[in-house]
N, C-alpha and C. Protein backbone atom coordinates (compact mmCIF):
# COMPACT_ATOMS: atom_id res chain seq x y z
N UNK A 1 108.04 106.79 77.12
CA UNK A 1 107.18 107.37 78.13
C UNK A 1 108.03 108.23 79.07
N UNK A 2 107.39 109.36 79.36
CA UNK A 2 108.32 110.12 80.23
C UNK A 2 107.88 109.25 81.92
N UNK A 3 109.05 109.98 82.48
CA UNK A 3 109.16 109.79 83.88
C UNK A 3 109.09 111.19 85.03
N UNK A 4 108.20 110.29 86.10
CA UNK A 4 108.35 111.72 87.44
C UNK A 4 108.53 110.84 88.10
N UNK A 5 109.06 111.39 88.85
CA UNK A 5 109.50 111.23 90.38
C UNK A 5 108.73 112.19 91.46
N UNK A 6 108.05 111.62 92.15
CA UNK A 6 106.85 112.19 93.25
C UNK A 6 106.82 111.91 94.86
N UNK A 7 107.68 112.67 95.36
CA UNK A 7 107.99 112.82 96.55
C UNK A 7 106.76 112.88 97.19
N UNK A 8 106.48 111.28 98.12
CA UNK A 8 105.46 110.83 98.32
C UNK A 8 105.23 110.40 99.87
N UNK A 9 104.19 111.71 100.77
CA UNK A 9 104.44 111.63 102.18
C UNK A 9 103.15 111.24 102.87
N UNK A 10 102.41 110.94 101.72
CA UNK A 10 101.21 110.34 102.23
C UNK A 10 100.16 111.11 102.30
N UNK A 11 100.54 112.47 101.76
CA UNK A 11 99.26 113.11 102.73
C UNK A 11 98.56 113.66 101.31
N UNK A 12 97.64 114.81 101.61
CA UNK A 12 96.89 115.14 100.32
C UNK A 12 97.37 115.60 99.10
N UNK A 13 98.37 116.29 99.62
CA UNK A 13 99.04 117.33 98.51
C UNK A 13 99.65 116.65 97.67
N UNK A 14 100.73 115.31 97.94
CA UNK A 14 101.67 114.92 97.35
C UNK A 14 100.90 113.32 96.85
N UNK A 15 99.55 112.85 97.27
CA UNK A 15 98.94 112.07 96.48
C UNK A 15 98.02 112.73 95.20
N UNK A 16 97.96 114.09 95.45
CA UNK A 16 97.00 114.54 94.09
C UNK A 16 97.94 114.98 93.20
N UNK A 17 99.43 115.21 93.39
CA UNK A 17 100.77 115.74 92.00
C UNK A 17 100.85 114.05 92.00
N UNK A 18 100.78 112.91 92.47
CA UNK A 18 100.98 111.75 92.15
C UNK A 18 99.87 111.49 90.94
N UNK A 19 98.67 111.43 91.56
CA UNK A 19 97.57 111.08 90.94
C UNK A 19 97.93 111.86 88.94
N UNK A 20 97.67 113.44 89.54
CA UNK A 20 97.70 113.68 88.17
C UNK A 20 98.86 113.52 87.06
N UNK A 21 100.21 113.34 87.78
CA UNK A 21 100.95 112.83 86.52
C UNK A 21 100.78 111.55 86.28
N UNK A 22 100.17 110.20 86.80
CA UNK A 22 100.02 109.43 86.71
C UNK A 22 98.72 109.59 85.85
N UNK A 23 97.94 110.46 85.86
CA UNK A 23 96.74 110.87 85.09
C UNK A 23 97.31 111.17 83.32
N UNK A 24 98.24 111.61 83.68
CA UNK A 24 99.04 112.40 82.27
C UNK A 24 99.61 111.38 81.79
N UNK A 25 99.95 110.15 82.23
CA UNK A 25 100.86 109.12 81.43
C UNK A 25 101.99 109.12 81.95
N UNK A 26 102.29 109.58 83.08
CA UNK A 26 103.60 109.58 83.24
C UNK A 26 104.22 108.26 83.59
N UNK A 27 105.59 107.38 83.90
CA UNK A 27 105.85 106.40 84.37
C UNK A 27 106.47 107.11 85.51
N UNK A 28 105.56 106.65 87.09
CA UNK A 28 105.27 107.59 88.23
C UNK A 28 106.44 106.52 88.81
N UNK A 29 107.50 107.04 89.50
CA UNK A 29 108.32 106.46 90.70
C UNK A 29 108.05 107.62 91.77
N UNK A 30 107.41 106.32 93.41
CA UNK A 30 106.73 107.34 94.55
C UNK A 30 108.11 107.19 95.26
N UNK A 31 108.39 107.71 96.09
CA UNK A 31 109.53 108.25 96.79
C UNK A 31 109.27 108.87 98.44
N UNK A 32 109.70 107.87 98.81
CA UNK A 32 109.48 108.28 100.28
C UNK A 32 110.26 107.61 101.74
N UNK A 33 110.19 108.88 102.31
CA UNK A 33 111.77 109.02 103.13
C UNK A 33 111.09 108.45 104.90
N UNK A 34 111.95 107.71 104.92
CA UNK A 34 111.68 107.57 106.70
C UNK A 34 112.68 108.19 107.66
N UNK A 35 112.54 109.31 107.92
CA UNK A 35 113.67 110.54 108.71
C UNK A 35 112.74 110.28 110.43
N UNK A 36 112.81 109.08 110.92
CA UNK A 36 112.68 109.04 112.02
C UNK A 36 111.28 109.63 112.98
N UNK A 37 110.38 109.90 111.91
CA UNK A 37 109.15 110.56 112.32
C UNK A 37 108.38 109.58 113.74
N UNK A 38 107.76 110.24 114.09
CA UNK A 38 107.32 109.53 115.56
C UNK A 38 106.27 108.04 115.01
N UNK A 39 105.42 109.23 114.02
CA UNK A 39 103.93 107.97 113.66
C UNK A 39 104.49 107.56 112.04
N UNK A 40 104.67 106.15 112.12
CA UNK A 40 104.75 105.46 110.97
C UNK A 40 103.52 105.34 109.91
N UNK A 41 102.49 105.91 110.17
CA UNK A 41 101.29 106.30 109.67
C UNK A 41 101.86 106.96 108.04
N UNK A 42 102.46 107.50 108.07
CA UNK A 42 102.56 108.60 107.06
C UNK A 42 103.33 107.09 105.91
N UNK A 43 104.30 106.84 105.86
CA UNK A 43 104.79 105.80 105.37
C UNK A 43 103.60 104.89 104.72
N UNK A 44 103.11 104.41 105.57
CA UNK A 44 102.04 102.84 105.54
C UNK A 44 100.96 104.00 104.51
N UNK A 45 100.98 104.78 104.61
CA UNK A 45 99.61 105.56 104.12
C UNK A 45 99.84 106.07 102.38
N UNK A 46 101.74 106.47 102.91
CA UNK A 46 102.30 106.48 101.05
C UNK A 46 102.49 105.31 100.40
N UNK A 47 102.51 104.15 100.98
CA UNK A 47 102.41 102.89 100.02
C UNK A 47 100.92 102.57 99.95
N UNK A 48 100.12 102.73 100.51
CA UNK A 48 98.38 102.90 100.34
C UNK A 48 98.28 103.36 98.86
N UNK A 49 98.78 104.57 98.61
CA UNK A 49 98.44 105.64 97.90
C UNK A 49 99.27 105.33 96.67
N UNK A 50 100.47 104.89 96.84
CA UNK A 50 100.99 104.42 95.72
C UNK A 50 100.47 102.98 94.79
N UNK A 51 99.76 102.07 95.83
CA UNK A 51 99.14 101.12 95.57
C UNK A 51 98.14 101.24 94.79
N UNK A 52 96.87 102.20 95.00
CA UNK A 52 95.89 102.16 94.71
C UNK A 52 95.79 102.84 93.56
N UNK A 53 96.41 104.26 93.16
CA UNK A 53 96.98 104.74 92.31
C UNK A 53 97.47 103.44 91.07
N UNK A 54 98.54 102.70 91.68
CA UNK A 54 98.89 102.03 90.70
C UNK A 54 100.28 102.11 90.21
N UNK A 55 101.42 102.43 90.63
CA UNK A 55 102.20 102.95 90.96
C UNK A 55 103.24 101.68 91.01
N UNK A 56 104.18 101.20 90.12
CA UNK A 56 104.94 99.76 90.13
C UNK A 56 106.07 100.34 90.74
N UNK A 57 106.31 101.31 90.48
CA UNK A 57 107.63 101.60 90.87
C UNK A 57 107.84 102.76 92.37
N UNK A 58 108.27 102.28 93.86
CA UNK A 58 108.53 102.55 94.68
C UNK A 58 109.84 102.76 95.21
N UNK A 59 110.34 103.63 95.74
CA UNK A 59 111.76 103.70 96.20
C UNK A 59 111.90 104.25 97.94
């Protein structure tokens, strides 16, 4: 099975390139950076998204 890696910030753009390679078969690792942002929202919202998606593999 191939692999992506999906730089994952919570927001629309980077849950719908999640969604569809995960649509394609891919084995999806979500990826997401905590660079000190004010609202931890964005974080809590990319493990939402990686969750529901379906997504085993997080970094």
């Amino acid at each position: 099975m191939s692999k992506a890696v999906i730089l994952l910030s919570g927001g629309l753009d980077s849950a719908t390139c999640l969604a569809i390679a995960n649509d394609q078969g891919y084995d999806c690792y979500a990826l997401s950076f905590d660079y000190g942002q004010r609202h931890t929202n964005e974080l809590q919202a990319a493990k939402n998204i990686a969750a529901s998606i379906g997504v085993k593999n997080t970094l």
